[in-house]
PDB file of N, CA and C in Angstrom:
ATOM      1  N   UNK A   1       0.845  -1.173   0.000  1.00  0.00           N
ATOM      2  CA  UNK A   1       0.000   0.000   0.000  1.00  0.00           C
ATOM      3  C   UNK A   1       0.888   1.234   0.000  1.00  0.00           C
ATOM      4  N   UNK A   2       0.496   2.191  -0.594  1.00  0.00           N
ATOM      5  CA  UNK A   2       1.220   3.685  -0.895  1.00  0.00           C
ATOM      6  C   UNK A   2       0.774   4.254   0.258  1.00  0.00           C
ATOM      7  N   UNK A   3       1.933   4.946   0.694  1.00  0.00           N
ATOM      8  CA  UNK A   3       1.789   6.199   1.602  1.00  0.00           C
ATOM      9  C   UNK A   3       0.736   7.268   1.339  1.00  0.00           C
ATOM     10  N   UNK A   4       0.291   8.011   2.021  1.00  0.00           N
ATOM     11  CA  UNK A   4      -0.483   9.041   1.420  1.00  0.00           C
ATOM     12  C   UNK A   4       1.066  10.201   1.733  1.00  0.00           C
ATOM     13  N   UNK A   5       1.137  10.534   0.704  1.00  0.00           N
ATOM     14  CA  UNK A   5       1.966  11.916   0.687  1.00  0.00           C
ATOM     15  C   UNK A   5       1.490  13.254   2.006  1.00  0.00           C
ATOM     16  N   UNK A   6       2.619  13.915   2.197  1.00  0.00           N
ATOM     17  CA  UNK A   6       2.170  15.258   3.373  1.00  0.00           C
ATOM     18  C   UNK A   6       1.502  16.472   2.088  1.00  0.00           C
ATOM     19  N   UNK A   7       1.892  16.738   0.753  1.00  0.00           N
ATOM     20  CA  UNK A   7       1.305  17.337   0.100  1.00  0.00           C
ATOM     21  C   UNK A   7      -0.311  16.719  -0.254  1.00  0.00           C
ATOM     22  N   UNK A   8      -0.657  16.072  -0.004  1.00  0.00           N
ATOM     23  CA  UNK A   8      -2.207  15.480  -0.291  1.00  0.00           C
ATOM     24  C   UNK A   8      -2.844  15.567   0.127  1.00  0.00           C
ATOM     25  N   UNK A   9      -4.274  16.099  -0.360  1.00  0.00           N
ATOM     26  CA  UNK A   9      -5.165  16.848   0.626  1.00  0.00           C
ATOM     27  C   UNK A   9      -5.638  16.102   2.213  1.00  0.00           C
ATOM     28  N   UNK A  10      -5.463  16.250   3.119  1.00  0.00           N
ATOM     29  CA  UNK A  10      -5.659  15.506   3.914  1.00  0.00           C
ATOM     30  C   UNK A  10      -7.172  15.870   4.654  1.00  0.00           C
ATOM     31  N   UNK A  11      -7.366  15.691   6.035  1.00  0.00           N
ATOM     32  CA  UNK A  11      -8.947  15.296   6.550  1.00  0.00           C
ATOM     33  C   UNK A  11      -8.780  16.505   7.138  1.00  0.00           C
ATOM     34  N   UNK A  12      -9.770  17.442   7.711  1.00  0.00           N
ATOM     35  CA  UNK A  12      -9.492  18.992   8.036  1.00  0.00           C
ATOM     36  C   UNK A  12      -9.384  18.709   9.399  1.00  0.00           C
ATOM     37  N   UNK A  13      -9.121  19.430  10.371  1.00  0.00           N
ATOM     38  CA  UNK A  13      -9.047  19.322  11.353  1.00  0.00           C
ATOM     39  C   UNK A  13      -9.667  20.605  12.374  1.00  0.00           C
ATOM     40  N   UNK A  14      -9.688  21.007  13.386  1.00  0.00           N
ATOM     41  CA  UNK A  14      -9.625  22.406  14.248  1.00  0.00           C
ATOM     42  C   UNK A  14      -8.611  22.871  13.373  1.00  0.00           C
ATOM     43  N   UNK A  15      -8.767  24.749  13.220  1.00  0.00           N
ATOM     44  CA  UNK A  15      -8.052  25.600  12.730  1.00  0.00           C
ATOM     45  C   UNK A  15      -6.959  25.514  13.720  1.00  0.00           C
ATOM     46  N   UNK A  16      -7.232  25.686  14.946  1.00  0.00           N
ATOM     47  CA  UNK A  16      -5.903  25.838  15.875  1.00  0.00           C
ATOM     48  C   UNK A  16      -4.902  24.868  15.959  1.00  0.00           C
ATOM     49  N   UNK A  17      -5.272  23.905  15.588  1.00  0.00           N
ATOM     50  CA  UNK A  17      -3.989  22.080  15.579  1.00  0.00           C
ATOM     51  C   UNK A  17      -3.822  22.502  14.251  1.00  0.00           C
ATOM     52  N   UNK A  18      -4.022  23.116  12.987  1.00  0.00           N
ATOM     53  CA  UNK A  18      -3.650  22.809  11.592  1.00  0.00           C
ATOM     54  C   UNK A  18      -2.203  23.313  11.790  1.00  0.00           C
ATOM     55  N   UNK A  19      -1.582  24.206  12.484  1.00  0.00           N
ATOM     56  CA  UNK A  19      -0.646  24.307  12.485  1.00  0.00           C
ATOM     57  C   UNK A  19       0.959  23.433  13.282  1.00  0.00           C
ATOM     58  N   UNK A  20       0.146  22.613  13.669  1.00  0.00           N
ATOM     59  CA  UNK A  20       0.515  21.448  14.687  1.00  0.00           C
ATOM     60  C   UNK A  20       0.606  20.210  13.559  1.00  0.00           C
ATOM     61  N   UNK A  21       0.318  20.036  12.807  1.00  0.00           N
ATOM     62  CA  UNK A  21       0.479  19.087  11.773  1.00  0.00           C
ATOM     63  C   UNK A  21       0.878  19.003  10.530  1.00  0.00           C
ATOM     64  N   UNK A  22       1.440  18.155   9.947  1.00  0.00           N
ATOM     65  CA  UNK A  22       2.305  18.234   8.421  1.00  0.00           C
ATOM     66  C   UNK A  22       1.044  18.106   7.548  1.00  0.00           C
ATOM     67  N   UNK A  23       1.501  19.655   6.528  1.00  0.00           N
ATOM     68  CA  UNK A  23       0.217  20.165   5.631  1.00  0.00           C
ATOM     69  C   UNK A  23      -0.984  20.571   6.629  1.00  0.00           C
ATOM     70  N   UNK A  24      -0.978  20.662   7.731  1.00  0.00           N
ATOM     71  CA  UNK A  24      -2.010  21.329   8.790  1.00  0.00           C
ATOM     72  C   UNK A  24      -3.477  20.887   8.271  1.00  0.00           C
ATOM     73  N   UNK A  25      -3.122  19.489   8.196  1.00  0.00           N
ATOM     74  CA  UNK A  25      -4.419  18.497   8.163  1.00  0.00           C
ATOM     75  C   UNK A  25      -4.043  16.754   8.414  1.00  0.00           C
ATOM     76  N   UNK A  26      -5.073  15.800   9.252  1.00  0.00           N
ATOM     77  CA  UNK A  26      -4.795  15.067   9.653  1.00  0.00           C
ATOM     78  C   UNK A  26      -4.907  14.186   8.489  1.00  0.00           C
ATOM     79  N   UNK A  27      -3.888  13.144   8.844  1.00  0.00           N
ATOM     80  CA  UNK A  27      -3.487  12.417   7.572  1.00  0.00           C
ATOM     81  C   UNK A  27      -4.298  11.473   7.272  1.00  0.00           C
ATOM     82  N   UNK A  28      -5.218  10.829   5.859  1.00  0.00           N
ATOM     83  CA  UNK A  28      -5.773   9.824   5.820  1.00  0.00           C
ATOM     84  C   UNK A  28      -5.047   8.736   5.724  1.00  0.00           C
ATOM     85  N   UNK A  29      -6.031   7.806   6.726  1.00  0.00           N
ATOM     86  CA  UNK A  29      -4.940   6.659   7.150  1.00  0.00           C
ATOM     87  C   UNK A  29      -4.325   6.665   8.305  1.00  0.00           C
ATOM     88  N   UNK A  30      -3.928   7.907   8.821  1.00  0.00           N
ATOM     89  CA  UNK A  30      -3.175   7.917   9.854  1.00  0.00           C
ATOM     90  C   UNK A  30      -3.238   7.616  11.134  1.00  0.00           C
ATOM     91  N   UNK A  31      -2.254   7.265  12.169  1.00  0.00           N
ATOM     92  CA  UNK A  31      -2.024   7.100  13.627  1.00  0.00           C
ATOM     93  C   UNK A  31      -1.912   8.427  14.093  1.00  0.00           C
ATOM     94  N   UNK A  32      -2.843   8.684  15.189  1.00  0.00           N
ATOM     95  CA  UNK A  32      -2.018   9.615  16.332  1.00  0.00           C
ATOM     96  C   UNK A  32      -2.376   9.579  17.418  1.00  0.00           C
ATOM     97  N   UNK A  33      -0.936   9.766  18.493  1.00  0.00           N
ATOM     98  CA  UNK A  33      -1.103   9.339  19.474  1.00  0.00           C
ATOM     99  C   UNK A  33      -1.048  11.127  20.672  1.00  0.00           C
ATOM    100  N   UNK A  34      -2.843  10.790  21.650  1.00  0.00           N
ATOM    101  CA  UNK A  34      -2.870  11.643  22.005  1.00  0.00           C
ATOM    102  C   UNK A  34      -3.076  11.320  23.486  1.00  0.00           C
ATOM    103  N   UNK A  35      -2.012  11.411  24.274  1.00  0.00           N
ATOM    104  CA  UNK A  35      -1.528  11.198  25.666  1.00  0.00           C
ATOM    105  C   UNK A  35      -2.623  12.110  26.701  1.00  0.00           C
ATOM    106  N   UNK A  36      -3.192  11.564  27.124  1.00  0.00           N
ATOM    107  CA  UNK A  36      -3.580  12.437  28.783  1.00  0.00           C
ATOM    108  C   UNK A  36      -4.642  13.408  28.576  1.00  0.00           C
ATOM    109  N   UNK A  37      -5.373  13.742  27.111  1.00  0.00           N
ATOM    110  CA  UNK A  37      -6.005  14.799  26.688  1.00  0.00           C
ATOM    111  C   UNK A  37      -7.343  13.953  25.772  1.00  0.00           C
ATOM    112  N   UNK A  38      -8.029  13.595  26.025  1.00  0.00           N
ATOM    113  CA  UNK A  38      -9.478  13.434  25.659  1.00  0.00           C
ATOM    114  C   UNK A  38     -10.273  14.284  24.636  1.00  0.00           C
ATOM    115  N   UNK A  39     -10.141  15.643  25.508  1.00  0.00           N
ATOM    116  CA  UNK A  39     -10.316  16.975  24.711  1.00  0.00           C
ATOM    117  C   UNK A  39     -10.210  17.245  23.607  1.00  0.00           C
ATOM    118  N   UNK A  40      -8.248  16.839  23.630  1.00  0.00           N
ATOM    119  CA  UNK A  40      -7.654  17.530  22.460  1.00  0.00           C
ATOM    120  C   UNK A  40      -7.638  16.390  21.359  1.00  0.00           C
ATOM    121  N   UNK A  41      -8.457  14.953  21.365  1.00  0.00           N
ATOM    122  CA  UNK A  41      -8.520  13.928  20.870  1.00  0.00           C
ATOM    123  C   UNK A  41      -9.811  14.350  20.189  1.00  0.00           C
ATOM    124  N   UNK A  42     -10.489  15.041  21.148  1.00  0.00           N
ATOM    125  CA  UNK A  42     -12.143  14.998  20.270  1.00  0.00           C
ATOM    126  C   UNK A  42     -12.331  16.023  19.516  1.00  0.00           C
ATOM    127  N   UNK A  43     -11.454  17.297  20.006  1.00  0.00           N
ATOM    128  CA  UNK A  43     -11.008  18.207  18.876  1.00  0.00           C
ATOM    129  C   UNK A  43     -10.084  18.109  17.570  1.00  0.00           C
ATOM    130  N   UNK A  44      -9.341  16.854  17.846  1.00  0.00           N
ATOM    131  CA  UNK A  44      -8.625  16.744  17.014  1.00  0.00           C
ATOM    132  C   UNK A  44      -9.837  16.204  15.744  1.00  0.00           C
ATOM    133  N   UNK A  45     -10.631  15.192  15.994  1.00  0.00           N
ATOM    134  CA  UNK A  45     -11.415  14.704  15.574  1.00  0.00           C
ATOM    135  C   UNK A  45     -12.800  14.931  14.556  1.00  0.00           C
ATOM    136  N   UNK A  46     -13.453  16.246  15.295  1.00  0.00           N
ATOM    137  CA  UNK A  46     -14.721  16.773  15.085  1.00  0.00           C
ATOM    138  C   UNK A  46     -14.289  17.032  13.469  1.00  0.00           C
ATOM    139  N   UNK A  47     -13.845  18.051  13.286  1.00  0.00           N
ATOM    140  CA  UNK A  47     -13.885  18.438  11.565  1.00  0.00           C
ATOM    141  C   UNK A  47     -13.960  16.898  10.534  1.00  0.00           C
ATOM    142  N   UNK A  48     -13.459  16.653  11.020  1.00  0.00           N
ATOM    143  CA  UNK A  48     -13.085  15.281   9.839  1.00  0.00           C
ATOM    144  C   UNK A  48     -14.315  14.401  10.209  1.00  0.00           C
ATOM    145  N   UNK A  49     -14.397  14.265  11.182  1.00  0.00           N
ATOM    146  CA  UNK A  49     -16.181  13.106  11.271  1.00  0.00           C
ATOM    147  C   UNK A  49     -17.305  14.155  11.197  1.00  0.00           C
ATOM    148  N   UNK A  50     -17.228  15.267  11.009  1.00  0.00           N
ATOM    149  CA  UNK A  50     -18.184  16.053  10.528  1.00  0.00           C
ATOM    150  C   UNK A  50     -17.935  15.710   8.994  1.00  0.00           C
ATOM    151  N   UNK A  51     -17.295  15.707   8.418  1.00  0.00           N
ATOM    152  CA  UNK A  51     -16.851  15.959   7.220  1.00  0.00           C
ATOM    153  C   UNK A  51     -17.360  14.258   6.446  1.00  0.00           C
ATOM    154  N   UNK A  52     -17.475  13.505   7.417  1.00  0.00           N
ATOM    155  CA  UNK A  52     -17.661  11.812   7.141  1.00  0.00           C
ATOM    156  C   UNK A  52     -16.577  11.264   7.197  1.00  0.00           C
ATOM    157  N   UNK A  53     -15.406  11.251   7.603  1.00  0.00           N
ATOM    158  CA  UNK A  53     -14.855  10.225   7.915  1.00  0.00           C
ATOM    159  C   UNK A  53     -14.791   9.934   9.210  1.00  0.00           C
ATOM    160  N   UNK A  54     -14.508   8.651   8.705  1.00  0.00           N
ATOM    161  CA  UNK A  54     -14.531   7.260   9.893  1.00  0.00           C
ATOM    162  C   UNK A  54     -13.225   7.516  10.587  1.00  0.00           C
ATOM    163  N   UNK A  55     -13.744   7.572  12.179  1.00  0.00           N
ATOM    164  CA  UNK A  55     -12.603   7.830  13.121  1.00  0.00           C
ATOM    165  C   UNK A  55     -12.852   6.672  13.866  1.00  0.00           C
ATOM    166  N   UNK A  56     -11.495   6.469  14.699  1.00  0.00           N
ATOM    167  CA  UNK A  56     -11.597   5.510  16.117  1.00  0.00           C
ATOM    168  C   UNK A  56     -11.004   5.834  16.701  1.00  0.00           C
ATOM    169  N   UNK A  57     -10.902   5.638  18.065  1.00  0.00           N
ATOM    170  CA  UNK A  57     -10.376   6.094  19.320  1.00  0.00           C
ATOM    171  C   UNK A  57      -9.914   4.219  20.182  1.00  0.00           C
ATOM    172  N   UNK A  58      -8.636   4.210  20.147  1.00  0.00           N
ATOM    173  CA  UNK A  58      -8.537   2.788  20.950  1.00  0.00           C
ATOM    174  C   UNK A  58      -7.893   2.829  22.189  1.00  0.00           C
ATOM    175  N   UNK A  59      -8.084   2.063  23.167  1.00  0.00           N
ATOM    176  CA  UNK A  59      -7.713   2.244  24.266  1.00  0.00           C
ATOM    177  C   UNK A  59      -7.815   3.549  25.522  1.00  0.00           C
ATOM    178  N   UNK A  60      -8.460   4.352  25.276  1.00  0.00           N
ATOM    179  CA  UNK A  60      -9.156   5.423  25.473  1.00  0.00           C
ATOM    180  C   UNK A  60     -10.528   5.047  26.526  1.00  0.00           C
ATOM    181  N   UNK A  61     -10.733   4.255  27.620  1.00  0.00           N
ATOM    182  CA  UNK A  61     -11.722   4.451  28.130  1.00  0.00           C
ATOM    183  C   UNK A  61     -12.893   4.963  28.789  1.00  0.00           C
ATOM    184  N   UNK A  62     -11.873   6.132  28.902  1.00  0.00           N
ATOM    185  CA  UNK A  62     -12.781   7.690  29.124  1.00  0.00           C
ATOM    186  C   UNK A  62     -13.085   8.656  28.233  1.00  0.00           C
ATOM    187  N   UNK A  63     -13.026   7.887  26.337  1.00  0.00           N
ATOM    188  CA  UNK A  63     -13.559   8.084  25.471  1.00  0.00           C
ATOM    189  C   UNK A  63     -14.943   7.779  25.431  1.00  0.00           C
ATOM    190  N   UNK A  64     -15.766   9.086  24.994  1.00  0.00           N
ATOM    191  CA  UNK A  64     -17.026   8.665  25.277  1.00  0.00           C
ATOM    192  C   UNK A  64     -17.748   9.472  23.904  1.00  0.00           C
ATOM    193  N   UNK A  65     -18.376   8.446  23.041  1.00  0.00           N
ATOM    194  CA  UNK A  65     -19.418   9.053  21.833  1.00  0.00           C
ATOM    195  C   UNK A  65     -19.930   9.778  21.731  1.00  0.00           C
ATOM    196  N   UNK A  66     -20.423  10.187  23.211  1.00  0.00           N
ATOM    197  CA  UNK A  66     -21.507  11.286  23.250  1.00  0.00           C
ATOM    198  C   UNK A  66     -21.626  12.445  23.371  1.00  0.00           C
ATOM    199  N   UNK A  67     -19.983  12.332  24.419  1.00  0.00           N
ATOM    200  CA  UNK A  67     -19.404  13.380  24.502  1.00  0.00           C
ATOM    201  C   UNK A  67     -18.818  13.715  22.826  1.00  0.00           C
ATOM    202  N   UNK A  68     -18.183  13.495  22.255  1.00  0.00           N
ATOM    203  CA  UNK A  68     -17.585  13.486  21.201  1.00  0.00           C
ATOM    204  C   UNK A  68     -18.688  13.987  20.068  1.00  0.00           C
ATOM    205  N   UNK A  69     -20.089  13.051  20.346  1.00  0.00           N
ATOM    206  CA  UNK A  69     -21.391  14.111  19.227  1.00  0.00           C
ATOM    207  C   UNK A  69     -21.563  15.207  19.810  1.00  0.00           C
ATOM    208  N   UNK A  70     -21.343  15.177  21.054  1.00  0.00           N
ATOM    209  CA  UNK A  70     -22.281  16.667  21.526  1.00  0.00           C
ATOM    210  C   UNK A  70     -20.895  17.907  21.206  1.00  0.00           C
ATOM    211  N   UNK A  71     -19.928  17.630  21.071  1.00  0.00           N
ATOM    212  CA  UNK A  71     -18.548  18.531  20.432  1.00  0.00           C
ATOM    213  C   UNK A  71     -19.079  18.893  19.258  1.00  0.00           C
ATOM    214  N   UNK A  72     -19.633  17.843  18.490  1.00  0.00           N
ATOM    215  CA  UNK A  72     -19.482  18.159  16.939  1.00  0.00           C
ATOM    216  C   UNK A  72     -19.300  16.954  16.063  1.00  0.00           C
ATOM    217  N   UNK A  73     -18.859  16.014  16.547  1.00  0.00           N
ATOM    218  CA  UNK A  73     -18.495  14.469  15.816  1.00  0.00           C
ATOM    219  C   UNK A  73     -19.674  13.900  15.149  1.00  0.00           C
ATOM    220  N   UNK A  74     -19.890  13.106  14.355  1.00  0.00           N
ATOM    221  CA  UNK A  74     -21.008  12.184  14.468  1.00  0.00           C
ATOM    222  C   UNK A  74     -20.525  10.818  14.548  1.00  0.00           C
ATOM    223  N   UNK A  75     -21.820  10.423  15.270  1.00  0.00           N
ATOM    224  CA  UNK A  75     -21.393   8.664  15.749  1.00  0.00           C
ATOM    225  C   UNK A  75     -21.501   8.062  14.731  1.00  0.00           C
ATOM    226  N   UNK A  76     -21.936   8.528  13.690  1.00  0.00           N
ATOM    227  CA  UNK A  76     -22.225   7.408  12.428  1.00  0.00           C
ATOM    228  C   UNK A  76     -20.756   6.986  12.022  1.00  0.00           C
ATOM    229  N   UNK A  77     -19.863   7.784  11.828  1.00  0.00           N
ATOM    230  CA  UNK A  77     -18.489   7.112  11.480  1.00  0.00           C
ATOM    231  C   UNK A  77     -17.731   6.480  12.351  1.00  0.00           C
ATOM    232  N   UNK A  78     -17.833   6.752  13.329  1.00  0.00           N
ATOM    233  CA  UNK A  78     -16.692   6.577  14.722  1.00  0.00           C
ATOM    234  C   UNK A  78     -16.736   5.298  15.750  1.00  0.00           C
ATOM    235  N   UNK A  79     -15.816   5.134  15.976  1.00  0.00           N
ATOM    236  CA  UNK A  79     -15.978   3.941  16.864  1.00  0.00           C
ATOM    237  C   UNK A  79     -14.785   4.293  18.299  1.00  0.00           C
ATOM    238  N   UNK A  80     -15.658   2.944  19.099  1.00  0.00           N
ATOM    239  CA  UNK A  80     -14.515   3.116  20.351  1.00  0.00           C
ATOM    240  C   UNK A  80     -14.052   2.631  21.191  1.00  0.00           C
ATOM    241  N   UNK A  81     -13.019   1.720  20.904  1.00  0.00           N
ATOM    242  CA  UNK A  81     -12.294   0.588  22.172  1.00  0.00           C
ATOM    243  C   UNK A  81     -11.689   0.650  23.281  1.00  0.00           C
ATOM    244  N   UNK A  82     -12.297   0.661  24.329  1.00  0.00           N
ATOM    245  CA  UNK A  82     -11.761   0.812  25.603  1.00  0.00           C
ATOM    246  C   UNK A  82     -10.906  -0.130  26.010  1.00  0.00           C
ATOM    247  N   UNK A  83     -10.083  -1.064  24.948  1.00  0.00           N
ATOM    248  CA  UNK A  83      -9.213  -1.877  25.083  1.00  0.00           C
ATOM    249  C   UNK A  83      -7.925  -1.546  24.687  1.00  0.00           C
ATOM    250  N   UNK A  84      -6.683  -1.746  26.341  1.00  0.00           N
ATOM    251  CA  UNK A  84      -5.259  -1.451  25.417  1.00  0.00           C
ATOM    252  C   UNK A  84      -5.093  -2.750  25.226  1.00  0.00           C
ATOM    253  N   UNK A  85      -4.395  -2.595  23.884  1.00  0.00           N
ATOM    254  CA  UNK A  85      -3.230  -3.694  23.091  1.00  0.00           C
ATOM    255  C   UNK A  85      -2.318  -4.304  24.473  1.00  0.00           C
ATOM    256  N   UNK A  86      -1.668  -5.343  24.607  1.00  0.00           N
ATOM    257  CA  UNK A  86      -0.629  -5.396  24.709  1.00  0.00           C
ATOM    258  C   UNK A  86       0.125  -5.839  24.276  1.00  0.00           C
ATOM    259  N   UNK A  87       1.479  -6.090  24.989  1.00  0.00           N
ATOM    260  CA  UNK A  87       2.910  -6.114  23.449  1.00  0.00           C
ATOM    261  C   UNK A  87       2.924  -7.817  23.639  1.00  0.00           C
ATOM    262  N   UNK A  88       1.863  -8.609  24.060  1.00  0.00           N
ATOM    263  CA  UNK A  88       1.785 -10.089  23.582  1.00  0.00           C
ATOM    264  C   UNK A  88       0.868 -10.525  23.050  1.00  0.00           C
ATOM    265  N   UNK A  89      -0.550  -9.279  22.864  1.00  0.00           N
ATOM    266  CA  UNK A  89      -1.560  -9.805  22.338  1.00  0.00           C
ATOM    267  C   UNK A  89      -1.645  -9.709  20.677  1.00  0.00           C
ATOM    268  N   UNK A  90      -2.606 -10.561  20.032  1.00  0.00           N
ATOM    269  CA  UNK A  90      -2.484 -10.483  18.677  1.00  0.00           C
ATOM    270  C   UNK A  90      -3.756 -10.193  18.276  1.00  0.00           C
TER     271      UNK A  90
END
């Protein structure tokens, strides 16, 4: 599978993180990892699942949908695993 390039239009994000990111839009396809901040996860989020794409949130158990629609998200794309990985599971 091809990379998506940093010049390629990517998923919009909050105006205030666009400058926090390469091409100041979140990458389709992409990982990111957002430590200790819920908030700045569901902000990171809203534009782009407004927009229709499909987001997830993993391991995040104080990720919550509703909170996340009532921001701006919609639940129709999004999902949410309150399960961490660990480094033996498959």
């Amino acid at each position: 599978m091809e990379s998506t390039r940093v010049d390629t239009a990517g998923l919009p994000t909050a105006p205030a993180l666009e400058p926090l990111l390469p091409g100041g839009a979140i990458r389709v396809g992409g990982t990111y990892a957002v430590p200790e901040s819920v908030l700045l996860a569901i902000t990171m989020l809203q534009a782009a699942s407004a927009a229709g794409a499909w987001c997830a949130v993993v391991g995040v158990p104080s990720f919550g949908i509703e909170a996340a629609a009532a921001a701006g998200s919609t639940s129709s794309g999004s999902c949410s695993s309150p399960i961490r990985a660990t480094s033996g599971s498959r």
